[in-house]
N, C-alpha and C. Protein backbone atom coordinates (compact mmCIF):
# COMPACT_ATOMS: atom_id res chain seq x y z
N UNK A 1 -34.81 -59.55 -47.34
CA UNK A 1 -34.70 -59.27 -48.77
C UNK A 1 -35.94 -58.50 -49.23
N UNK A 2 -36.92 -59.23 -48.94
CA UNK A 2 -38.25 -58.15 -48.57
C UNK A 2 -38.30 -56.77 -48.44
N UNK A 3 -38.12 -56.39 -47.59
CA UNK A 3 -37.84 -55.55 -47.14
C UNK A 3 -36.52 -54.17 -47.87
N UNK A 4 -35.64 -54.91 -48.00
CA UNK A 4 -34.89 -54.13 -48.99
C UNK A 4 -35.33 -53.81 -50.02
N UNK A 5 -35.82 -55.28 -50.77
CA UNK A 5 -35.96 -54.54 -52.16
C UNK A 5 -37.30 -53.33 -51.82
N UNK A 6 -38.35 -53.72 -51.02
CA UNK A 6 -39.53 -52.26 -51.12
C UNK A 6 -39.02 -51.16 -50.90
N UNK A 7 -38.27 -51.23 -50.15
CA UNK A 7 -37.19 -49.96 -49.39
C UNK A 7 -36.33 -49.17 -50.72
N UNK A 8 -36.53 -49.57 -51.81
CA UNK A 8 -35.59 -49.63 -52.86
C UNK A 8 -36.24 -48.89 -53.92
N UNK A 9 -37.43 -49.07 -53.59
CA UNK A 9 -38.22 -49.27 -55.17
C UNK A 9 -38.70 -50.54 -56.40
N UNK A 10 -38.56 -51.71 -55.32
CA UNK A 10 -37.99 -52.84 -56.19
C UNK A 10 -39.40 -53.60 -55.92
N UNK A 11 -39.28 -54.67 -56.11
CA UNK A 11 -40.30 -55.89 -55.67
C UNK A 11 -39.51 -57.53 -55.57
N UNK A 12 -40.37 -58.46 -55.09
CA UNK A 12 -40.08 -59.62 -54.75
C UNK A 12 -40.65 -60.55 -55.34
N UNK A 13 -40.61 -61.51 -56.29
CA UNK A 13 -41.69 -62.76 -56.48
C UNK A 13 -41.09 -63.77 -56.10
N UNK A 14 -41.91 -64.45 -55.23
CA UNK A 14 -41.24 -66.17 -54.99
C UNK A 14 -42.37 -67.15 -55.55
N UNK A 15 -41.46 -67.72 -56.30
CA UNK A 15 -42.49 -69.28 -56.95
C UNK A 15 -41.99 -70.58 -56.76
N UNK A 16 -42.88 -71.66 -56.12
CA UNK A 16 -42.28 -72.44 -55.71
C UNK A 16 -43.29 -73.94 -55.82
N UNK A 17 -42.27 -75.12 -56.64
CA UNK A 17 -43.04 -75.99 -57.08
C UNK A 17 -42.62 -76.98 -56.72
N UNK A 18 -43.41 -78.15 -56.24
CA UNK A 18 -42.93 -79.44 -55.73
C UNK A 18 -42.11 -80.28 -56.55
N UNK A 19 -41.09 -80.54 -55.57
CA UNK A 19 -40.02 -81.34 -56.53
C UNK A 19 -39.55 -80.91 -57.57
N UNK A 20 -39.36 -79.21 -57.82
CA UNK A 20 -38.61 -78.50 -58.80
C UNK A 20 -37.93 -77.75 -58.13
N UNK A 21 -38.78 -77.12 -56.73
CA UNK A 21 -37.86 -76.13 -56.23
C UNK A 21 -38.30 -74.77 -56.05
N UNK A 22 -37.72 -73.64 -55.54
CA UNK A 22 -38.04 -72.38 -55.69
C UNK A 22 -37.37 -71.39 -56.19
N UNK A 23 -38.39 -70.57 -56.93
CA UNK A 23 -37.27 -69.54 -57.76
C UNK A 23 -37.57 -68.49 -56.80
N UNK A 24 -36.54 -67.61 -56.73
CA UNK A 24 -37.09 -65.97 -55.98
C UNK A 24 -36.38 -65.06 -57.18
N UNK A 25 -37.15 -63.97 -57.57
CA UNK A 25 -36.94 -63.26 -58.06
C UNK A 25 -36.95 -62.16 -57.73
N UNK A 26 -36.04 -60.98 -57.80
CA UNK A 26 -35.67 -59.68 -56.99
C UNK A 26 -35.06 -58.80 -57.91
N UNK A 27 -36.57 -57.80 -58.12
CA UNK A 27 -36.53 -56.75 -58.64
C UNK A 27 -35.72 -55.32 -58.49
N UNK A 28 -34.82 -54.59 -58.60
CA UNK A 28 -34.34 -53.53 -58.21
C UNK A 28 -34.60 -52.40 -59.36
N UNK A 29 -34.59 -51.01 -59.01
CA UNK A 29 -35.10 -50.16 -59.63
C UNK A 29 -33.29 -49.89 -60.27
N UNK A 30 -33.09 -49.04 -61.86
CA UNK A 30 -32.15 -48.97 -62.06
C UNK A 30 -31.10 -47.97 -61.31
N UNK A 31 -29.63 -48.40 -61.00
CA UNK A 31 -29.00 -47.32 -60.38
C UNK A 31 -28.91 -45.90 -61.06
N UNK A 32 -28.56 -44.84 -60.97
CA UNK A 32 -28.15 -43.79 -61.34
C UNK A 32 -26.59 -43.60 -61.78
N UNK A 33 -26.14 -43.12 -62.88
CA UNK A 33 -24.41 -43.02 -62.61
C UNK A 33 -23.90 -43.18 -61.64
N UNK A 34 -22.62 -43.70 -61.34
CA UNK A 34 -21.94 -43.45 -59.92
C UNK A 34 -21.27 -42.14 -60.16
N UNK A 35 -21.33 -41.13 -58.71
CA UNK A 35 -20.24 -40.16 -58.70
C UNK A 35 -19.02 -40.12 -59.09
N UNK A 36 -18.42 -39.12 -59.57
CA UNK A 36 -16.92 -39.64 -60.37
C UNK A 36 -16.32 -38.77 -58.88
N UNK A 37 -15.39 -39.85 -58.49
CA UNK A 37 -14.41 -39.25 -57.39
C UNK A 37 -14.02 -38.33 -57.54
N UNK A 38 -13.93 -37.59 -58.35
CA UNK A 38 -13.66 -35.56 -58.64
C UNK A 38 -14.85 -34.87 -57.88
N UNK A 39 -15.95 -35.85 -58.31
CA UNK A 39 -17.03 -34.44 -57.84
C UNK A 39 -17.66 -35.48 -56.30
N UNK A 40 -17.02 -36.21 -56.01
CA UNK A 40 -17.26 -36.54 -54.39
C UNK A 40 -16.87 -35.22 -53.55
N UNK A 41 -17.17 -35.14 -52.47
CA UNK A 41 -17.39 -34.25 -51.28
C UNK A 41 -15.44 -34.64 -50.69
N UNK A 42 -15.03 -33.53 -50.58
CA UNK A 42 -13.56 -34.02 -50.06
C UNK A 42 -13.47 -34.02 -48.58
N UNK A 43 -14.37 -33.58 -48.06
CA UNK A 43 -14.86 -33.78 -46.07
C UNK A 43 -15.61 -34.36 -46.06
N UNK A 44 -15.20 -35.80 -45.17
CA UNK A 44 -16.48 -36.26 -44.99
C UNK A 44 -17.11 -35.69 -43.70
N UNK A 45 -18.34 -35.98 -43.11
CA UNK A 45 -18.85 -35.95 -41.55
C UNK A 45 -18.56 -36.61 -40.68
N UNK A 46 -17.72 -36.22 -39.77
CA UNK A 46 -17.07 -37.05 -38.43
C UNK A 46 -18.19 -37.10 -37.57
N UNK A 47 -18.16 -38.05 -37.18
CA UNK A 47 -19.60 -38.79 -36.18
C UNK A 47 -19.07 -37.93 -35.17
N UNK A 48 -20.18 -37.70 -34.62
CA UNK A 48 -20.13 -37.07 -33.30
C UNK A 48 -19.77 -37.95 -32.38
N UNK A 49 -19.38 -37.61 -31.14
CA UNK A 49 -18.49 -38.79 -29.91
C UNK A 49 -19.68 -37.88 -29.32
N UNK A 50 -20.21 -39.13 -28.53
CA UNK A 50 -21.48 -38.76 -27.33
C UNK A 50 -20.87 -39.44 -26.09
N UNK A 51 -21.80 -39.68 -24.83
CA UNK A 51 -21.57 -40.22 -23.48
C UNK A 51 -22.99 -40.53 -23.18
N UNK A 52 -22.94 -41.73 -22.23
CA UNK A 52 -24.35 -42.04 -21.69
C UNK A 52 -24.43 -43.47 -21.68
N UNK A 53 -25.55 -43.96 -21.71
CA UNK A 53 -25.74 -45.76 -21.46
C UNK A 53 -26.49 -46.04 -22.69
N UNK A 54 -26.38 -47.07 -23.42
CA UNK A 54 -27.00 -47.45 -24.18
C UNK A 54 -27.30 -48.88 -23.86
N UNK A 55 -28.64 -49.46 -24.43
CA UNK A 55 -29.12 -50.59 -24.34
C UNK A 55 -29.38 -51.29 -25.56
N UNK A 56 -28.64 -52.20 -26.35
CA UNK A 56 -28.77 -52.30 -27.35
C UNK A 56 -29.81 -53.75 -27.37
N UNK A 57 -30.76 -53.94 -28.36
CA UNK A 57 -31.54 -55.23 -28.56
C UNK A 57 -31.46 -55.60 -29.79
N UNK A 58 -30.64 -56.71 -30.00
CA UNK A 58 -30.69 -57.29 -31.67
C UNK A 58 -30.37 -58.92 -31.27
N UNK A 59 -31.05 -59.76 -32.05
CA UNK A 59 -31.19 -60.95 -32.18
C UNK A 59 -29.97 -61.07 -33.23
N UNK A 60 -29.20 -60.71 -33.82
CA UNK A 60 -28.70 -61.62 -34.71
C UNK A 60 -26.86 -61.27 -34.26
N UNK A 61 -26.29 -62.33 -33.57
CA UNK A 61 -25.13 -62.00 -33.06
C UNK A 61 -24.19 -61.12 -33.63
N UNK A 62 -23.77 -61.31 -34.89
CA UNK A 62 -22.81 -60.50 -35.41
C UNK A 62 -22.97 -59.02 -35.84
N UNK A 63 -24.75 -58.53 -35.82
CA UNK A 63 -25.02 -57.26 -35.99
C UNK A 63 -25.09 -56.82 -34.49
N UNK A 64 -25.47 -57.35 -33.70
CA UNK A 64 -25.31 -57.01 -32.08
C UNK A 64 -23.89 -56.35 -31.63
N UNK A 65 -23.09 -57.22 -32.46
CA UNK A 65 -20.90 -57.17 -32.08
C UNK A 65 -20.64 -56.17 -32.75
N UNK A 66 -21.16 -55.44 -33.86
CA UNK A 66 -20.63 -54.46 -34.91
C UNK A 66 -21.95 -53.25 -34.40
N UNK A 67 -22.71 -53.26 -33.46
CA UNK A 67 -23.53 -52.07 -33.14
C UNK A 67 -22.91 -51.55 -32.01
N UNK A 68 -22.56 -52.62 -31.29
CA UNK A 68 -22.39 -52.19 -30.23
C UNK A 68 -20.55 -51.84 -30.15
N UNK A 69 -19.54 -52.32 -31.17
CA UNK A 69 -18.16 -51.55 -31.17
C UNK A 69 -18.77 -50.25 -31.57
N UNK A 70 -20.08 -50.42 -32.89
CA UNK A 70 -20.26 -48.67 -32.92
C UNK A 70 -20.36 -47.69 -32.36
N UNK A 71 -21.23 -47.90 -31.16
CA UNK A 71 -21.63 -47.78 -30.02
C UNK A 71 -19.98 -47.14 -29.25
N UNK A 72 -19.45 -48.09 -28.67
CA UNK A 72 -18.37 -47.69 -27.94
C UNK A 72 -18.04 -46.70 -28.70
N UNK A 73 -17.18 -47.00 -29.98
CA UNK A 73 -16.61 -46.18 -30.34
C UNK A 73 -17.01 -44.86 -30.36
N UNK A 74 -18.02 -44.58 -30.47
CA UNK A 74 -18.84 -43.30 -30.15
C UNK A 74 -18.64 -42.61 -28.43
N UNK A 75 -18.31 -43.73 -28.05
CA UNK A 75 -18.29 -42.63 -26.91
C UNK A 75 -19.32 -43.30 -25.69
N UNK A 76 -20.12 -44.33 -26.11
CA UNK A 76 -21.09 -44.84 -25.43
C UNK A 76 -20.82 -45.96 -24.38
N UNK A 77 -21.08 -45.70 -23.31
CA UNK A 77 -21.47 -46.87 -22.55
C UNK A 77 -22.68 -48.25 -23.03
N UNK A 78 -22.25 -49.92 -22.94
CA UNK A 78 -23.25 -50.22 -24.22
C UNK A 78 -23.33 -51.49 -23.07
N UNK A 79 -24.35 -52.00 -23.03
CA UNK A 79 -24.87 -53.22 -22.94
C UNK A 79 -25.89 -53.66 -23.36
N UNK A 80 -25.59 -55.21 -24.17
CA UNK A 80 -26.72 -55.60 -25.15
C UNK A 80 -27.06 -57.02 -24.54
N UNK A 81 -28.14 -56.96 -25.39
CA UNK A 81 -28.98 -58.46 -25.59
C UNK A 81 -29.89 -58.69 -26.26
N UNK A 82 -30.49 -59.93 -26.55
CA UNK A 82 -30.64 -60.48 -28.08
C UNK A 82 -32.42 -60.91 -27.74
N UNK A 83 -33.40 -60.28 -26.76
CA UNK A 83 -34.60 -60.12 -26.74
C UNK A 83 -35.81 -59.35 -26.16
N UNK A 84 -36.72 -59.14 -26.15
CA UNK A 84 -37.33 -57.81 -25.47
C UNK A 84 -37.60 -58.56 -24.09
N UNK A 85 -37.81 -59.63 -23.62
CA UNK A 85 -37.88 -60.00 -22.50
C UNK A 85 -36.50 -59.72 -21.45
N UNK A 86 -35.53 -60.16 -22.07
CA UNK A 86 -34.48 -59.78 -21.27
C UNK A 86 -33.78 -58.34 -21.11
N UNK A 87 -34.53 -57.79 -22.01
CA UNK A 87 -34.05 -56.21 -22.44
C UNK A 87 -34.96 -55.46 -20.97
N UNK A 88 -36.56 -55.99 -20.92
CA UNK A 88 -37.27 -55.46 -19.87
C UNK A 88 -36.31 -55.99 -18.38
N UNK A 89 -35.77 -56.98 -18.52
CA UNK A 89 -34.92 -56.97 -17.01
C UNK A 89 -33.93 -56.42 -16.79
N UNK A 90 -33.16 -56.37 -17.69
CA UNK A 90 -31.75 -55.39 -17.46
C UNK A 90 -32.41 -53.80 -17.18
N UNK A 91 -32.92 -53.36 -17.70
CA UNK A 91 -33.54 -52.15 -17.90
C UNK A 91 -34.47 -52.10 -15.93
N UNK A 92 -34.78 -52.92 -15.19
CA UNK A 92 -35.32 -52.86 -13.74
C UNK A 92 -33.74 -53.58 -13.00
N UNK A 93 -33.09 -54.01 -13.30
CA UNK A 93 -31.90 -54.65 -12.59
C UNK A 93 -30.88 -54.03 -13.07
N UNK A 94 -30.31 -53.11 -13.96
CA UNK A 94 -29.05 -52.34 -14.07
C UNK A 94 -29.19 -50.87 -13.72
N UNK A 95 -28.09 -50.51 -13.83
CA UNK A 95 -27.98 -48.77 -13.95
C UNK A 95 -28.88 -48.55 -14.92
N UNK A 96 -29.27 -47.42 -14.65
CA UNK A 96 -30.20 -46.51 -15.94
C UNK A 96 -29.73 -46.23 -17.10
N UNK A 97 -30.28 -46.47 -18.02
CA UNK A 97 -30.28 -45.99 -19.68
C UNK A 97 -30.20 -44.52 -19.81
N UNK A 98 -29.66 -44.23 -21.27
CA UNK A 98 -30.23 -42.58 -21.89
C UNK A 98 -30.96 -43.23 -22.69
N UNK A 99 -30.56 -44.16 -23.53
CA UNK A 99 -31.34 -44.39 -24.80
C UNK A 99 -31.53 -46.51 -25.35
N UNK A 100 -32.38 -46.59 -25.54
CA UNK A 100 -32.54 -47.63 -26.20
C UNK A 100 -32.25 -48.04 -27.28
N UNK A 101 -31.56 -48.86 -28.08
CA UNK A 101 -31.24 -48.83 -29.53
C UNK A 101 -32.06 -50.30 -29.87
N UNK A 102 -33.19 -50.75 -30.49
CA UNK A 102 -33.70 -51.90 -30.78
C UNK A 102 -34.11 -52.45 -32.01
N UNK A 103 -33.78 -53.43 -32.16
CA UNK A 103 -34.39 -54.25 -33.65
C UNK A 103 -35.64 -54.04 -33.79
N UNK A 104 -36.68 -53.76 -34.49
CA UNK A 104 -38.27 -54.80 -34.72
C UNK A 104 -38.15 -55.87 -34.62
N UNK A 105 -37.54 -55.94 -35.72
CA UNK A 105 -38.19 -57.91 -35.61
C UNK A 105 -37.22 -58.75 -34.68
N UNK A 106 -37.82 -58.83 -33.43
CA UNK A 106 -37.27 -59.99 -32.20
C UNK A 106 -37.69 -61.36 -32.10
N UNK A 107 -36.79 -62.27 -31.55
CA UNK A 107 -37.84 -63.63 -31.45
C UNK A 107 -38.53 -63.17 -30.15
N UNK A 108 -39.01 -64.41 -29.92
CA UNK A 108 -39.53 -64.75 -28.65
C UNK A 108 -41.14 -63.67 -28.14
N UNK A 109 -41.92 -63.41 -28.92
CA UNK A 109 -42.87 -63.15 -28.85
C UNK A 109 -43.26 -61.39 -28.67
N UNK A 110 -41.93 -61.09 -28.47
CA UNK A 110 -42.02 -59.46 -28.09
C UNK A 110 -41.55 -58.57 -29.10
N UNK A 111 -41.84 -57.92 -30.04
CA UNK A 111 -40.90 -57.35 -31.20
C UNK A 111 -40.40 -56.21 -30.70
N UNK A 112 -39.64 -55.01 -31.17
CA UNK A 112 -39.26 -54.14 -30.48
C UNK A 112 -40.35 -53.16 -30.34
N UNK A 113 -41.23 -53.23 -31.27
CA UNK A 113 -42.37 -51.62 -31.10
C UNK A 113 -42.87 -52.40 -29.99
N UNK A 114 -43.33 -53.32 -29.53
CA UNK A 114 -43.64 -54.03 -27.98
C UNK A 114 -42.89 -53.27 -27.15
N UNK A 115 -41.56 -53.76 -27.41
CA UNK A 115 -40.67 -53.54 -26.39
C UNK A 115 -40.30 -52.07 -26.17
N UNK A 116 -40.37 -50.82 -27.15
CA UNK A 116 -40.66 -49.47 -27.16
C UNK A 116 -42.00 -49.26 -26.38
N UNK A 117 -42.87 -49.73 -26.65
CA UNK A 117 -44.33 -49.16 -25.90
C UNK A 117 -44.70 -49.35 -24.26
N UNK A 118 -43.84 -50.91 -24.33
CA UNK A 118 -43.47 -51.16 -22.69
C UNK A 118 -42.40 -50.32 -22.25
N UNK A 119 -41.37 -50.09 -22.62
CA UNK A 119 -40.59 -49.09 -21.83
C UNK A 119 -41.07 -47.52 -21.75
N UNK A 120 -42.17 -47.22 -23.01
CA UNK A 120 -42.35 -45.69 -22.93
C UNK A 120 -43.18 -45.27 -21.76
N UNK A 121 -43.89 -46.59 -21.43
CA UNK A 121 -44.97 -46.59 -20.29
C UNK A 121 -43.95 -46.63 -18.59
N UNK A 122 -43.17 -47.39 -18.78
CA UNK A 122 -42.47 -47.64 -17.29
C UNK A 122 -41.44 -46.83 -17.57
N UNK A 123 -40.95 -46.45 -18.35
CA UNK A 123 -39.55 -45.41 -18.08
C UNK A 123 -39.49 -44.33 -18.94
N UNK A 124 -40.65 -43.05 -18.94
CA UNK A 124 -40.71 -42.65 -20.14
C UNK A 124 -39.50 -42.18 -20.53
N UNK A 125 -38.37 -41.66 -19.13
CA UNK A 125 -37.18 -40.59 -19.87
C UNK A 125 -36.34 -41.53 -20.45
N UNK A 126 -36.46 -42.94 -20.69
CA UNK A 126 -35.45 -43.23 -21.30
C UNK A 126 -36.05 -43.11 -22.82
N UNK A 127 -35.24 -42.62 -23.79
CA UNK A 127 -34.85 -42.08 -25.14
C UNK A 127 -34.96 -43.76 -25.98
N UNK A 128 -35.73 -43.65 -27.08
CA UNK A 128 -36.18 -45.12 -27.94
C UNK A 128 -35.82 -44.77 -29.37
N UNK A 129 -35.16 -45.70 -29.93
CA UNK A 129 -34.26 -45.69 -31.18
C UNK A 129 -34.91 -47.00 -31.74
N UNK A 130 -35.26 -46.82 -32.77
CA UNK A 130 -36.06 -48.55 -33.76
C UNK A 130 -34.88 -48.59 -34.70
N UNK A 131 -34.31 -49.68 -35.05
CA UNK A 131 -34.07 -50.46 -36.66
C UNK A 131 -34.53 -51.29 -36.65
N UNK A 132 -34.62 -51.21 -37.90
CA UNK A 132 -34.83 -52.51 -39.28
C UNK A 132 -34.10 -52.31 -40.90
N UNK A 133 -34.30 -53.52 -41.63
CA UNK A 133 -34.01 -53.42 -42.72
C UNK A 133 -35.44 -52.94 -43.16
N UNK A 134 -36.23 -53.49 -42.58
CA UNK A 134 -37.49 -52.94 -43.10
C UNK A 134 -38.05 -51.83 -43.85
N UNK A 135 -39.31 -51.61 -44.24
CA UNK A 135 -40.25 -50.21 -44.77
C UNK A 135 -40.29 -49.53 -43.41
N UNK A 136 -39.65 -48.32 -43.08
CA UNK A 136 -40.13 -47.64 -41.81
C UNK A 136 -41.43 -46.68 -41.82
N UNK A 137 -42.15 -46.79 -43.30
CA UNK A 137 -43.14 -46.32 -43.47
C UNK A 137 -44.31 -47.39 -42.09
N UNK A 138 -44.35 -48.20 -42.16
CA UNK A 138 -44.86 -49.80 -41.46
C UNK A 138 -45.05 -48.92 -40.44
N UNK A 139 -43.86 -47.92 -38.82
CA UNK A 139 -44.31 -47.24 -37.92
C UNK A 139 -45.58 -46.34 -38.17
N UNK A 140 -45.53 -45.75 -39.15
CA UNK A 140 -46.75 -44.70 -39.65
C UNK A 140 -48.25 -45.30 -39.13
N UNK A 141 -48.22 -46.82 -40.04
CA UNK A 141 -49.13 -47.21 -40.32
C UNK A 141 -49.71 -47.70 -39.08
N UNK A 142 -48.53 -48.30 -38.11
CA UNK A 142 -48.73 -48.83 -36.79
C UNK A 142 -49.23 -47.79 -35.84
N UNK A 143 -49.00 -46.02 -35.74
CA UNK A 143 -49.18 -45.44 -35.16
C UNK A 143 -47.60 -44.97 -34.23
N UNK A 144 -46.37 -45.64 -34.83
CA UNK A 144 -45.66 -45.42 -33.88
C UNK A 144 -44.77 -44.52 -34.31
N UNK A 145 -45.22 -43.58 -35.25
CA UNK A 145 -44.47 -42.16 -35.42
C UNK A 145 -43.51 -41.65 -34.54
N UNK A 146 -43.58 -41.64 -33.04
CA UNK A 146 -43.29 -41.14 -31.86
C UNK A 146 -41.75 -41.91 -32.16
N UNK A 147 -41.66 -42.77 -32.39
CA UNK A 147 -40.57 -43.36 -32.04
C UNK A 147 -39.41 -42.89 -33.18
N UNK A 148 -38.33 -43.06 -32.69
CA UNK A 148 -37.17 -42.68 -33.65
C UNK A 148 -36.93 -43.41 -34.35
N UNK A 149 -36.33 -43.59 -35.98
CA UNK A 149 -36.39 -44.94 -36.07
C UNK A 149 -34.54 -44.51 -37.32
N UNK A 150 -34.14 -45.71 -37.14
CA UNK A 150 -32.57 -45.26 -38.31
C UNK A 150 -32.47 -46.83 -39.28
N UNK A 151 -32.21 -46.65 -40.44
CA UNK A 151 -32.87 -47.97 -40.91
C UNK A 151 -31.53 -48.48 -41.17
N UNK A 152 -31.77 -50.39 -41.16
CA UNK A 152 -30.23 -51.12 -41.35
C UNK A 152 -30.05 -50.88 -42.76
N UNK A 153 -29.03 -50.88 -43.24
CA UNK A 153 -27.87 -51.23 -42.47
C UNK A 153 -27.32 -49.56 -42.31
N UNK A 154 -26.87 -49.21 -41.19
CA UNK A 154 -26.77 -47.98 -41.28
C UNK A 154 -25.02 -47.58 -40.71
N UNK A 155 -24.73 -46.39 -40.76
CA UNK A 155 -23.44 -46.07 -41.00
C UNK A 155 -22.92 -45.48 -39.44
N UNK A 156 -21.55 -45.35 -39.27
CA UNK A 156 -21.50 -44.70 -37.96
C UNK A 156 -21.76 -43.07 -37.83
N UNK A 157 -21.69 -42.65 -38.49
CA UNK A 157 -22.45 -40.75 -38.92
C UNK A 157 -24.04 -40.91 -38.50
N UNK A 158 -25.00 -41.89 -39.07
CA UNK A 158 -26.25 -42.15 -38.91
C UNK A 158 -26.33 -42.53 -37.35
N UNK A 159 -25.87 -43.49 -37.01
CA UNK A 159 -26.25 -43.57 -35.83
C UNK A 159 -25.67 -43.09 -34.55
N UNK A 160 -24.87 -41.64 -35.06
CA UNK A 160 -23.95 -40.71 -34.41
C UNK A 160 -25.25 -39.83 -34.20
N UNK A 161 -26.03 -39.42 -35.22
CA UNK A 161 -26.53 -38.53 -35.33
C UNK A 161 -28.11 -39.09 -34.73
N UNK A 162 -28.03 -40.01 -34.46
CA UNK A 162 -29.87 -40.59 -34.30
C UNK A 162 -29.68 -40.30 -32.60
N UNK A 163 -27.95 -40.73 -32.31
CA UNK A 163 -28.21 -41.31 -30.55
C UNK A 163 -27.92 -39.35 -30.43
N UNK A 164 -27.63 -38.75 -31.18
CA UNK A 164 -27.62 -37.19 -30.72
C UNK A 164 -28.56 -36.57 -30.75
N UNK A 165 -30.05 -37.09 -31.60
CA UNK A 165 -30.70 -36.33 -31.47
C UNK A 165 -31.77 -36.44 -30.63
N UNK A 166 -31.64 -38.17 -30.06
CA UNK A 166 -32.41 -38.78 -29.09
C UNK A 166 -32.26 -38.16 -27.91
N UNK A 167 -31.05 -38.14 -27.31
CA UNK A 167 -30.62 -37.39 -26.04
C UNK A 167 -30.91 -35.94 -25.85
N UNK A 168 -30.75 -35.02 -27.19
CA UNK A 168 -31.60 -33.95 -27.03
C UNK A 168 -32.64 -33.42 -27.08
N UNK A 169 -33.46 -34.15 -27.22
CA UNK A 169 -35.02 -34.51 -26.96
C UNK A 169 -35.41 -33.76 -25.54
């Protein structure tokens, strides 16, 4: 929620008092008109259909199941899993990758810019893709510019276009 609302323009306050409870409060900046379906775009952008291996890393099951039909449906070869430790074994024990697709925020002690910096070192040609809901300003600050990054929640056009531009790298 964090994260969204900064991503937004917004802010967050949480206040929280014993034996009353906690309030959270969540700021959003105001919307703009909505488009009037006349002046919408009457084509949309058909995702590109790619080929190759993908490695997907997300901790939270049901965004893992809906990345990775994205994934197929695209055209992709996909095998996932839900931490950077097990992501580093598939990645020495399977067929080879084109591209990595990974969360930041992982459990288990390894986040994904970990798990990007360890693979850029042992496998540089494989291709590194970051999400989050997060500020992707945060890579800047970390130094990890280098890396690609497509922010959640994102669309199948977006991540048509992230795993296309990774591979042509």
């Amino acid at each position: 929620v964090y994260g969204f609302a900064k991503q937004s323009g917004g802010d967050v306050r949480i206040s929280s008092k014993e034996g009353r409870g906690t309030t959270v409060d969540l700021f959003l900046p105001v919307a703009g008109e909505a488009e009037s379906e006349a002046a919408a775009p009457t084509t949309q952008e058909e995702p590109k259909r790619g080929s190759g291996r993908v490695l997907l890393v997300e901790d939270n099951p049901e965004l893992r199941e809906m990345a990775s039909d994205m994934l197929m449906a695209l055209g992709y070869e996909v095998a996932a899993t839900d931490s950077g430790g097990s992501a580093l074994a598939l990645l020495e024990t399977s067929t080879p990758f084109d591209v990595v697709l990974t969360d930041i925020m992982l459990p288990g002690g390894m986040h994904g810019t970990d798990l990007a910096l360890e693979i850029s070192k042992k496998h540089p040609n494989i291709r590194i893709i970051l999400t989050s809901g997060y500020d992707p300003n945060a890579l800047k600050r970390d130094g990890l510019e280098a890396f690609q990054f497509i922010p959640k929640p994102f669309r199948m056009k977006d991540l048509s276009r992230a795993l296309t531009q990774a591979i042509e790298r």
